[in-house]
C-alpha atoms as a PDB file:
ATOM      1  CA  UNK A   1      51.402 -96.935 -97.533  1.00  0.00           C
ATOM      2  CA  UNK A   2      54.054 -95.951-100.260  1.00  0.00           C
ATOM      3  CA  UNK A   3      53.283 -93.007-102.379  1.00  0.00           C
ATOM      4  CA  UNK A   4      52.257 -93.685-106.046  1.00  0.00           C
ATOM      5  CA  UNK A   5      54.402 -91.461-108.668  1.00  0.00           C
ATOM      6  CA  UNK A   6      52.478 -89.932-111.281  1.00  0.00           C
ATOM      7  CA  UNK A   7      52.914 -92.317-113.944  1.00  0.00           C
ATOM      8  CA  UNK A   8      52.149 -94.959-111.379  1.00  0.00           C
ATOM      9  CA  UNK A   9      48.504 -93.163-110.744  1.00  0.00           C
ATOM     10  CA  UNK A  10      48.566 -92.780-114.703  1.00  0.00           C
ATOM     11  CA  UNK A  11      48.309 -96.178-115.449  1.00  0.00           C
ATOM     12  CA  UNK A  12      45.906 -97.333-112.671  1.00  0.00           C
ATOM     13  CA  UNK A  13      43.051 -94.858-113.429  1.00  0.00           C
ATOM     14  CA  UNK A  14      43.268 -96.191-117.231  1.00  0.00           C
ATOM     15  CA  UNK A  15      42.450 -99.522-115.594  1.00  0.00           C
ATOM     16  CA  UNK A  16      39.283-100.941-116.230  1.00  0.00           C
ATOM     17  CA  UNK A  17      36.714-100.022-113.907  1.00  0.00           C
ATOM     18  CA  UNK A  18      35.653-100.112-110.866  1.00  0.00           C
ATOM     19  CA  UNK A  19      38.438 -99.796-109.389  1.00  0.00           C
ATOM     20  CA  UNK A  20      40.245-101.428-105.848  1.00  0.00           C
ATOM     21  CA  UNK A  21      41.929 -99.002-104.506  1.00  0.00           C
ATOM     22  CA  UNK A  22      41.303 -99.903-100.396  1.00  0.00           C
ATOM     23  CA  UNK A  23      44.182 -97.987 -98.410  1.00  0.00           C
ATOM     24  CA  UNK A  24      46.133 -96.517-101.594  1.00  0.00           C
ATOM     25  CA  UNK A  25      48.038 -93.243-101.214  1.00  0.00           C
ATOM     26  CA  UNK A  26      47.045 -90.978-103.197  1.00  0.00           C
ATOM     27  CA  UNK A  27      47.699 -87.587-100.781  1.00  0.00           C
ATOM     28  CA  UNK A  28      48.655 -84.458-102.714  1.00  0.00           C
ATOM     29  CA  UNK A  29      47.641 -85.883-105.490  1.00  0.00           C
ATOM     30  CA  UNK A  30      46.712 -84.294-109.119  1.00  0.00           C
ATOM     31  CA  UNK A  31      42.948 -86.016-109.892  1.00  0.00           C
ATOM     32  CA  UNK A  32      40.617 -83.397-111.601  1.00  0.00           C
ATOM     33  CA  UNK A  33      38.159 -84.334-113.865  1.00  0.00           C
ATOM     34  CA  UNK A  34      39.005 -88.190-112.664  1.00  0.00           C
ATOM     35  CA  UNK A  35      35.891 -90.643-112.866  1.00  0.00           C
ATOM     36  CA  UNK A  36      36.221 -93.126-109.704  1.00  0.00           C
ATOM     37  CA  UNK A  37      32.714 -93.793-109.526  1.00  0.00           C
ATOM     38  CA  UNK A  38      31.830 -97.149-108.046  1.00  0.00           C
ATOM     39  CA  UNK A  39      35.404 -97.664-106.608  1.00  0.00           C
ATOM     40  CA  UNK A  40      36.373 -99.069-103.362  1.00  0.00           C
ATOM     41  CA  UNK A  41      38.542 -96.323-101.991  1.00  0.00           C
ATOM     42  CA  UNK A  42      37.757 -97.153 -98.212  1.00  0.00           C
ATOM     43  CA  UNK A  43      40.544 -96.479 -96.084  1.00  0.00           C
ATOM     44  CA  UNK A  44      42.792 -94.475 -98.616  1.00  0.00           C
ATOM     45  CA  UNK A  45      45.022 -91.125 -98.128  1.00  0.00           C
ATOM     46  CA  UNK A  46      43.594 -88.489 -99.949  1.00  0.00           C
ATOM     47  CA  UNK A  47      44.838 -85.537 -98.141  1.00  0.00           C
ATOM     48  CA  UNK A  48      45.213 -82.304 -99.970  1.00  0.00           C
ATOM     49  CA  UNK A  49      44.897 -84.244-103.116  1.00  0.00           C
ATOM     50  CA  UNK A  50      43.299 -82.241-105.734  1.00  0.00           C
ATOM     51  CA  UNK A  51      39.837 -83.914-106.881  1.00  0.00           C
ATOM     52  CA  UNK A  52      38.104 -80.823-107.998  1.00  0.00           C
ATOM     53  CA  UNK A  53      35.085 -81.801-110.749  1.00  0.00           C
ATOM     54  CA  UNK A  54      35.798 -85.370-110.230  1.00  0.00           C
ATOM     55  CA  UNK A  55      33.043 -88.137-110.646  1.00  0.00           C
ATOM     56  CA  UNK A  56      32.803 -89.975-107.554  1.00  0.00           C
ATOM     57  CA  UNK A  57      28.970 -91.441-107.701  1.00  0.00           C
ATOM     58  CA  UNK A  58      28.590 -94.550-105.330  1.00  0.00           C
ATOM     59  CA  UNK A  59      32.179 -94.570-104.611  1.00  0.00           C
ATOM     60  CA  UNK A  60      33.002 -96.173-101.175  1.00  0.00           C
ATOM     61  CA  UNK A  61      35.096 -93.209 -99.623  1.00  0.00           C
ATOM     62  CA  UNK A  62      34.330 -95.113 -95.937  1.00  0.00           C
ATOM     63  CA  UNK A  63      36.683 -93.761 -93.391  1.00  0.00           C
ATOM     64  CA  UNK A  64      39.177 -92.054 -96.165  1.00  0.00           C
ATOM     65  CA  UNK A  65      41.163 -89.739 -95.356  1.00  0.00           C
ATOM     66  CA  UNK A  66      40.318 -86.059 -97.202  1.00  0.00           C
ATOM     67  CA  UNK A  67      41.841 -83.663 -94.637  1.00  0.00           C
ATOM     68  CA  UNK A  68      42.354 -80.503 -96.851  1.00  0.00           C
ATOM     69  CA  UNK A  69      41.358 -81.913-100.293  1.00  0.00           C
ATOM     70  CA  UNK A  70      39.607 -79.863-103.461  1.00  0.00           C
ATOM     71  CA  UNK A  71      35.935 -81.351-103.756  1.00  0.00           C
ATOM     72  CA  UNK A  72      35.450 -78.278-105.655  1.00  0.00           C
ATOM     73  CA  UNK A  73      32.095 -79.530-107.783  1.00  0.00           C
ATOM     74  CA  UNK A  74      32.698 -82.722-107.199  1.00  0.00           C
ATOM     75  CA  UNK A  75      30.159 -85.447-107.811  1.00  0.00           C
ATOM     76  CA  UNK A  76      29.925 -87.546-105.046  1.00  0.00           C
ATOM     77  CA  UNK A  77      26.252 -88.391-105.154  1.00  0.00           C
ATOM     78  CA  UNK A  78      25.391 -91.665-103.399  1.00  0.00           C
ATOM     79  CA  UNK A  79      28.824 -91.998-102.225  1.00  0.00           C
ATOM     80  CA  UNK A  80      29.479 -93.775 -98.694  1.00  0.00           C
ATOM     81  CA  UNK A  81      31.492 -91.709 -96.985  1.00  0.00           C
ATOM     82  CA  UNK A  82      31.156 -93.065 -93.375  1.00  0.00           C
ATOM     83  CA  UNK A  83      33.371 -91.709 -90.928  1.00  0.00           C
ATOM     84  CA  UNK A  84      35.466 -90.111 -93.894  1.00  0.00           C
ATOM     85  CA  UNK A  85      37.914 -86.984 -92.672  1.00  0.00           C
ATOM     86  CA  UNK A  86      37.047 -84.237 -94.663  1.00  0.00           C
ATOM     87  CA  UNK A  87      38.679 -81.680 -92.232  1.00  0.00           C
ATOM     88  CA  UNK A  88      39.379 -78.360 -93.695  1.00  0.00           C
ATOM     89  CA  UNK A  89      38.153 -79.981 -97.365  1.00  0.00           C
ATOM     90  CA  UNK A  90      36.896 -77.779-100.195  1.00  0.00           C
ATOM     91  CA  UNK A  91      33.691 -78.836-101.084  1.00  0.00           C
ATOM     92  CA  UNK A  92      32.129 -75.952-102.723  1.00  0.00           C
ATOM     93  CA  UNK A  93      29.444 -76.565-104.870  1.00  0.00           C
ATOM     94  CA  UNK A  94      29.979 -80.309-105.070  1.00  0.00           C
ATOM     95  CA  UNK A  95      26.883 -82.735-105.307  1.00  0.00           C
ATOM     96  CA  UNK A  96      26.706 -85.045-102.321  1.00  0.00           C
ATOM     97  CA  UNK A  97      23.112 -86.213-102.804  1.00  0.00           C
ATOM     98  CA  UNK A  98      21.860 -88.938-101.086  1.00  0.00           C
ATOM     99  CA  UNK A  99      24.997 -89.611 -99.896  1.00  0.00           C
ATOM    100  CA  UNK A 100      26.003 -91.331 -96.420  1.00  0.00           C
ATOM    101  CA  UNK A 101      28.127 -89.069 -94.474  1.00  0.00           C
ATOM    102  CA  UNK A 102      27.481 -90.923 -91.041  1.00  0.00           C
ATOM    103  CA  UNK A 103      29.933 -89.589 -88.401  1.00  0.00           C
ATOM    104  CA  UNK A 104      32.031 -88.084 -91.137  1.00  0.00           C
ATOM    105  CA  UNK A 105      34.528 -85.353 -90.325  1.00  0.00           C
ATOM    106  CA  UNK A 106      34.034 -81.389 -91.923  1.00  0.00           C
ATOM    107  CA  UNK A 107      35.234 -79.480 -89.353  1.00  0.00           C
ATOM    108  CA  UNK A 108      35.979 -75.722 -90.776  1.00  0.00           C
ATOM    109  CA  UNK A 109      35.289 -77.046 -94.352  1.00  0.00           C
ATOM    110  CA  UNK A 110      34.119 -74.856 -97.100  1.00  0.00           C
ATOM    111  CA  UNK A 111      30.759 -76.374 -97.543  1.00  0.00           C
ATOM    112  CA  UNK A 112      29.066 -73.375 -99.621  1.00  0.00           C
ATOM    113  CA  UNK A 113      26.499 -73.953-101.795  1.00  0.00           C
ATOM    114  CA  UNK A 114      26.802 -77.787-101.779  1.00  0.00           C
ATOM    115  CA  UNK A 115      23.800 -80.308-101.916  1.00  0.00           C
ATOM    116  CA  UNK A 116      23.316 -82.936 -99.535  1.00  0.00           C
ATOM    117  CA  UNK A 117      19.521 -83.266-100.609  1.00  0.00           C
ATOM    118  CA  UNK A 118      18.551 -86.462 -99.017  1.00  0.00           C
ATOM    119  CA  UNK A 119      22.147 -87.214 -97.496  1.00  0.00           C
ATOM    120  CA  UNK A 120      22.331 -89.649 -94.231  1.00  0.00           C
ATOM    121  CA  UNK A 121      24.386 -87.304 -92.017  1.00  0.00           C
ATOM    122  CA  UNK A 122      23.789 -88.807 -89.105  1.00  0.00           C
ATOM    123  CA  UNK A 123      26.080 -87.517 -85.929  1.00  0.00           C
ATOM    124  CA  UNK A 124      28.477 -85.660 -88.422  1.00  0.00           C
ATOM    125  CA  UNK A 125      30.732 -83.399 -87.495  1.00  0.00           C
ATOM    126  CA  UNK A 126      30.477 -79.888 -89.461  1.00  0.00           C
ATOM    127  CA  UNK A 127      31.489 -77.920 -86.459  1.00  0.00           C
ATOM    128  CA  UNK A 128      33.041 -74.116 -87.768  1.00  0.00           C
ATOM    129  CA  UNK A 129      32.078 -74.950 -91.339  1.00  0.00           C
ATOM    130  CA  UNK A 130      31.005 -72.497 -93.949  1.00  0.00           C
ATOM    131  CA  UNK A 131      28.107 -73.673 -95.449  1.00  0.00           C
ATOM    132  CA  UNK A 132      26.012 -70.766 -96.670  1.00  0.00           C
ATOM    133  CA  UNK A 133      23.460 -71.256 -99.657  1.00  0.00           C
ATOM    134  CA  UNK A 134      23.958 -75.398 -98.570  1.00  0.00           C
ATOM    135  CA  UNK A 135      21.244 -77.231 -99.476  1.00  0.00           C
ATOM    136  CA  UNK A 136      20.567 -80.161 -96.941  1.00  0.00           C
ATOM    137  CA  UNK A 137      16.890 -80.718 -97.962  1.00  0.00           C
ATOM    138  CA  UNK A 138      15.426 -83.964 -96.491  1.00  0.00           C
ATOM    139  CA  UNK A 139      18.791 -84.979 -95.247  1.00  0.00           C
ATOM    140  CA  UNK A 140      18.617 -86.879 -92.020  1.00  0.00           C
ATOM    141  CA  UNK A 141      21.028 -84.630 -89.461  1.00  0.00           C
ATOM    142  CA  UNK A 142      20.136 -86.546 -86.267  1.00  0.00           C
ATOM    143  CA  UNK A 143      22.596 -85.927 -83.849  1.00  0.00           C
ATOM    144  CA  UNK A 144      25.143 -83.679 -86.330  1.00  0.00           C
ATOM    145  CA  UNK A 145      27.268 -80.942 -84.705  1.00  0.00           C
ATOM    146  CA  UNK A 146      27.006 -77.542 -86.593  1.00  0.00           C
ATOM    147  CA  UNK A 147      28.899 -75.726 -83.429  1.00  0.00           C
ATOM    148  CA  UNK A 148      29.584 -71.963 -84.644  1.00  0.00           C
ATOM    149  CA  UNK A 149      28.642 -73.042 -88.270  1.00  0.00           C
ATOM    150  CA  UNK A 150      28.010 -70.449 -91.077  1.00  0.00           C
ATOM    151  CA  UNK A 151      24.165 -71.657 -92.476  1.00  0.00           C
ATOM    152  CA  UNK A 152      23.011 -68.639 -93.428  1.00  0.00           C
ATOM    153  CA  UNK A 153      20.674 -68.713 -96.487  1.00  0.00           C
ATOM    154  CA  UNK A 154      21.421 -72.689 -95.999  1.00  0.00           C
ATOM    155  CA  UNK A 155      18.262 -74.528 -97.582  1.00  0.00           C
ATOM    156  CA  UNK A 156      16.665 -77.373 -94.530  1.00  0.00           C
ATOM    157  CA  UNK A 157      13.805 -77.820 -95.842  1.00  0.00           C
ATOM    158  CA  UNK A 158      11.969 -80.933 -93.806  1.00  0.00           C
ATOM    159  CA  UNK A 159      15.676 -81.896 -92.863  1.00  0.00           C
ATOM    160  CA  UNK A 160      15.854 -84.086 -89.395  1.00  0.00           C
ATOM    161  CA  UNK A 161      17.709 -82.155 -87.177  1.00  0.00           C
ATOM    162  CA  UNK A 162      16.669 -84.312 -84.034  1.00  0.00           C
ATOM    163  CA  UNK A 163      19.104 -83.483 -80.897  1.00  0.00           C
ATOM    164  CA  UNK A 164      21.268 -81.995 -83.360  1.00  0.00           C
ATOM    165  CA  UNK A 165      23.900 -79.490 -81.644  1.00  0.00           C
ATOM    166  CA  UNK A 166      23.990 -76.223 -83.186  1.00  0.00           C
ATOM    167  CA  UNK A 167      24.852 -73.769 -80.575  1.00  0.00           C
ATOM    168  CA  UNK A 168      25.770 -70.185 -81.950  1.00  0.00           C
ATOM    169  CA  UNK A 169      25.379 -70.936 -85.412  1.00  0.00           C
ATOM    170  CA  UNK A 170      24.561 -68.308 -87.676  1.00  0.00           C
ATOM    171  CA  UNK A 171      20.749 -69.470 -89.749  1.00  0.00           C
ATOM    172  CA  UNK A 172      20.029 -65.915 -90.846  1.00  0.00           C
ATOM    173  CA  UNK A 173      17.147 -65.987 -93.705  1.00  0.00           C
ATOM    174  CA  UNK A 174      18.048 -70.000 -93.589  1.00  0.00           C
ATOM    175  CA  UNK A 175      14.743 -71.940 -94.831  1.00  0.00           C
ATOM    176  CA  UNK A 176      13.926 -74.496 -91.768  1.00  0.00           C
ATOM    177  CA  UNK A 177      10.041 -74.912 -93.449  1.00  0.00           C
ATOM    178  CA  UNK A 178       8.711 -78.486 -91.497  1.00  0.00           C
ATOM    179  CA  UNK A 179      12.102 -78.896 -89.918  1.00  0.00           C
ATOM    180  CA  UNK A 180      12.173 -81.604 -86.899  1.00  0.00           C
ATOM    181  CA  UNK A 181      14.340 -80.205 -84.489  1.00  0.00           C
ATOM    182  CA  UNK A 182      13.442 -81.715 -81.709  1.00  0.00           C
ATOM    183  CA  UNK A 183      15.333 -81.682 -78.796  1.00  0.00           C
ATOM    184  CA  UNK A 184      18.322 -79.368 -80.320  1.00  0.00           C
ATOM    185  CA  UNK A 185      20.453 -76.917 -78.731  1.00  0.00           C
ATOM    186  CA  UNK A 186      20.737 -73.880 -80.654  1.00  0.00           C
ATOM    187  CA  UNK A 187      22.116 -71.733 -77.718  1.00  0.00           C
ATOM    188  CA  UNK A 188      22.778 -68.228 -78.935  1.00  0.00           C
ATOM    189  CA  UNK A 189      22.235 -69.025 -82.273  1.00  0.00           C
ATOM    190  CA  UNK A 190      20.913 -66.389 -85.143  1.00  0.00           C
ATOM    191  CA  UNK A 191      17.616 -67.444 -86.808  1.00  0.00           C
ATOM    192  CA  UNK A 192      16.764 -63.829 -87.766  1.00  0.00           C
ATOM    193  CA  UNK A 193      14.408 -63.608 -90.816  1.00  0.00           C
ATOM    194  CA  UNK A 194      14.432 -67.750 -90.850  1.00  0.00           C
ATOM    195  CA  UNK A 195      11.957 -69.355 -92.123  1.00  0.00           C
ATOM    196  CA  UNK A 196      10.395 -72.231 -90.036  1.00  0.00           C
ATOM    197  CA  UNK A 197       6.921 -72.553 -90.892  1.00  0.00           C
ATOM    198  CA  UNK A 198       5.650 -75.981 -89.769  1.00  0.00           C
ATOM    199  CA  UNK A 199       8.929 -76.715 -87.715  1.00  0.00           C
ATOM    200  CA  UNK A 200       8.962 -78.796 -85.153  1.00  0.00           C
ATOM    201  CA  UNK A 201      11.115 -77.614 -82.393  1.00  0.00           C
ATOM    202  CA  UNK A 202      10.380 -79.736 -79.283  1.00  0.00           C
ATOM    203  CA  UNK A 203      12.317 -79.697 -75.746  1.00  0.00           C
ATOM    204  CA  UNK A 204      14.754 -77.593 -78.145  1.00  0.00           C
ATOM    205  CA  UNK A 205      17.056 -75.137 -76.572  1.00  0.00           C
ATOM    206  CA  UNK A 206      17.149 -71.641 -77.674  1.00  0.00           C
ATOM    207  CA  UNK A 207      18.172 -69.788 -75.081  1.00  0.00           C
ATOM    208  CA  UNK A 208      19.704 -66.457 -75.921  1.00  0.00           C
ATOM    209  CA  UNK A 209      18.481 -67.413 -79.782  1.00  0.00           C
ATOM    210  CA  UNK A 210      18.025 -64.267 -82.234  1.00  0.00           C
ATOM    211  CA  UNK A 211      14.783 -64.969 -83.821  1.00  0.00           C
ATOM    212  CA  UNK A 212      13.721 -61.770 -84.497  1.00  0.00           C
ATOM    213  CA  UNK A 213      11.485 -61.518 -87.735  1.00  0.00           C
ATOM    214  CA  UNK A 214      12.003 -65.200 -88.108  1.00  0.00           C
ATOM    215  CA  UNK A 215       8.278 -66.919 -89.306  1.00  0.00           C
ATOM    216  CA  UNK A 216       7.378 -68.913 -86.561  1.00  0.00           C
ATOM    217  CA  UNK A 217       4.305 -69.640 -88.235  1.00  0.00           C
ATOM    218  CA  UNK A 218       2.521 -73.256 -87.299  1.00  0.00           C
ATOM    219  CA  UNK A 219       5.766 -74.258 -85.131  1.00  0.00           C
ATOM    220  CA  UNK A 220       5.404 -76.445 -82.465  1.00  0.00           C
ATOM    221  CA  UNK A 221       7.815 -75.057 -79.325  1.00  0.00           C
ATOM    222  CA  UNK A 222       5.840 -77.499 -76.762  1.00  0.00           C
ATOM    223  CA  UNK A 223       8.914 -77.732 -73.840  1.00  0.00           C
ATOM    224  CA  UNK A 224      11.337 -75.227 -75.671  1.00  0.00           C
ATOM    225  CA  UNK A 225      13.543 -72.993 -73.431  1.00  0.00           C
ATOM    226  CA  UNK A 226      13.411 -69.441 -74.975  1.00  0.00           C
ATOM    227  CA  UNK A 227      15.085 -67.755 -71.543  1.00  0.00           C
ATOM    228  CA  UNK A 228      16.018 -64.658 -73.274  1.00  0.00           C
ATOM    229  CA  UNK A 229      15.878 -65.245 -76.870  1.00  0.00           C
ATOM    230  CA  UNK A 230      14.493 -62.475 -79.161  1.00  0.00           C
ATOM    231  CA  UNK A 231      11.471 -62.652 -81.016  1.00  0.00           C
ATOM    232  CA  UNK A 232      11.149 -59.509 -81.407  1.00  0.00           C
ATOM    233  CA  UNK A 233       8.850 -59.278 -84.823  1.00  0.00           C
ATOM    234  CA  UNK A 234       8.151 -62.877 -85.112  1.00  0.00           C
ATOM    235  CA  UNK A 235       5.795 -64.130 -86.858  1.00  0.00           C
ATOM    236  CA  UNK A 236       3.783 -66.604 -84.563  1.00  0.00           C
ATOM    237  CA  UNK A 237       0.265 -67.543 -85.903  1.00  0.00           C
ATOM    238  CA  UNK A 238      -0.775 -70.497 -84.513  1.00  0.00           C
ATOM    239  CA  UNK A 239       3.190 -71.545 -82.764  1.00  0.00           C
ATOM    240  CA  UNK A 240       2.617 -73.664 -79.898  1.00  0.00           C
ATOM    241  CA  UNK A 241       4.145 -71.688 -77.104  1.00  0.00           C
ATOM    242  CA  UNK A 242       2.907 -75.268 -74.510  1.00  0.00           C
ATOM    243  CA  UNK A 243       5.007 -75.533 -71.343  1.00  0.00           C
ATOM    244  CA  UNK A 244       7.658 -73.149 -73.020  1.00  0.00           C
ATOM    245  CA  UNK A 245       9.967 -71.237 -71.052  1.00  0.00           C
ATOM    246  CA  UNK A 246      10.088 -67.689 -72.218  1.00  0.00           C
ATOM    247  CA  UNK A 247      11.696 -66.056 -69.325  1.00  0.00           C
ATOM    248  CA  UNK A 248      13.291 -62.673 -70.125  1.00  0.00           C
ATOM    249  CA  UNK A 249      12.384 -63.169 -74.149  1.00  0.00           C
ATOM    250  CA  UNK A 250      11.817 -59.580 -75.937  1.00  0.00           C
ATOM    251  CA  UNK A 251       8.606 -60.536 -77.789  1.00  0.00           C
ATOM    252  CA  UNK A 252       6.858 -57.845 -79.864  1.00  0.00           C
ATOM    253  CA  UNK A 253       3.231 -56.846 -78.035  1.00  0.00           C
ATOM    254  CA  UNK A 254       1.606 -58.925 -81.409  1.00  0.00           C
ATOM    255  CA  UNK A 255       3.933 -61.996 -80.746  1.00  0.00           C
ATOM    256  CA  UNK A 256       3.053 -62.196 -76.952  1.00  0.00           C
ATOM    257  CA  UNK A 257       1.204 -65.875 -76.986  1.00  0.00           C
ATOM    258  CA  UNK A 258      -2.297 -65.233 -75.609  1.00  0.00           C
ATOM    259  CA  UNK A 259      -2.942 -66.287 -71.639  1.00  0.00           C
ATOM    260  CA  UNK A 260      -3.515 -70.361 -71.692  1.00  0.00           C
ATOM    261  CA  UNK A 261      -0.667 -70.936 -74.487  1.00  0.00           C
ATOM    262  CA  UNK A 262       2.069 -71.469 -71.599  1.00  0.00           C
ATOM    263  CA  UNK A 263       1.249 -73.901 -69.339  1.00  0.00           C
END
């Protein structure tokens, strides 16, 4: 693909919209403030290029190329971003709502405070990201990778994290209310002072998890390994502690499940 000079990118993006822009270079390029939205821009070069506050609703971004590009506040709501690289992107603060993000790339991206309310985010790839204050209400996170992740304060509210992978990530104070978390691994990860009333944590692994004052409140943990996670100050009204494995846990004497909770 040959690089566009400026006045080259000039005079397309005063082209009437949407715009075809399948495969085009654009990589280090200068596009704040741009409107795209509704373009076909599936397959482009977009690395490092800067697209900070650009309007990118329902723009097909499938399997672009973003490695190291400013999403700062970028509105990419309803975008399909499928398979997109966004390794090492910027995307603080930017508005991905309801967007599809299926096996996209954002390996140690700068995902703070950014919205994927709703967002299909199925097996994506946010392993080392920092994505503190994120909100990823509702957003369907089957199968995602958050390996070593920064979540903390991250909003998950009733967010599918079925057989997601989310060993050591750091959820401190995260809100996990009716989370489905079936079958994850969160291996040494940090829930401390997490909220996750109502979750549903089933066959999930939490071995050598920090849940200590987490609100465990209504969860079910039928089949969850808890081999030496502390719980220490939990709150666990009514958690389902069924089949559970809780060998060497540090539970507070109040948190201790009563005899006939694990089977």
């Amino acid at each position: 693909m040959t690089q566009l000079t400026p006045y080259q990118i000039y005079d397309l993006l005063n082209r009437a919209r949407p715009l075809w822009l399948v495969k085009i270079d654009l990589s280090d390029a200068s596009l704040w403030l741009v409107d795209l939205s509704g373009s076909d821009l599936s397959w482009a070069n977009l690395t490092r290029s800067d697209l900070s506050r650009a309007t990118l609703i329902r723009t097909n971004l499938t399997r672009a190329n973003l490695a190291g590009a400013n999403l700062f506040e970028a509105l990419l709501s309803r975008a399909v971003m499928v398979g997109a690289n966004m390794i090492r992107a910027d995307l603080t603060r930017a508005d991905l709502g309801k967007a599809d993000l299926t096996e996209a790339d954002m390996t140690e991206a700068n995902l703070t405070r950014a919205s994927f309310s709703l967002a299909t985010m199925v097996a994506a790839n946010m392993n080392n990201t920092s994505a503190s204050r994120a909100d990823f209400s509702k957003a369907n996170l089957t199968g995602a990778n958050f390996l070593g992740a920064n979540m903390v304060l991250a909003n998950l509210f009733e967010a599918n994290l079925t057989r997601a992978r989310m060993s050591r990530v750091q959820l401190q104070r995260a809100d996990l209310n009716r989370a489905r978390l079936d079958g994850a691994n969160l291996q040494d990860a940090d829930l401390s002072g997490a909220d996750l009333t109502g979750a549903r944590l089933v066959n999930a692994d939490l071995t050598g998890a920090i849940l200590s004052g987490a609100d465990l409140t209504d969860v079910d943990l039928t089949g969850a390994k808890l081999e030496r996670a502390n719980l220490s100050r939990a709150q666990t009204a009514q958690t389902d502690f069924t089949k559970a494995n809780l060998a060497g846990a540090i539970m507070s004497e109040g948190s201790r499940p009563v005899p006939g909770e694990i089977r």
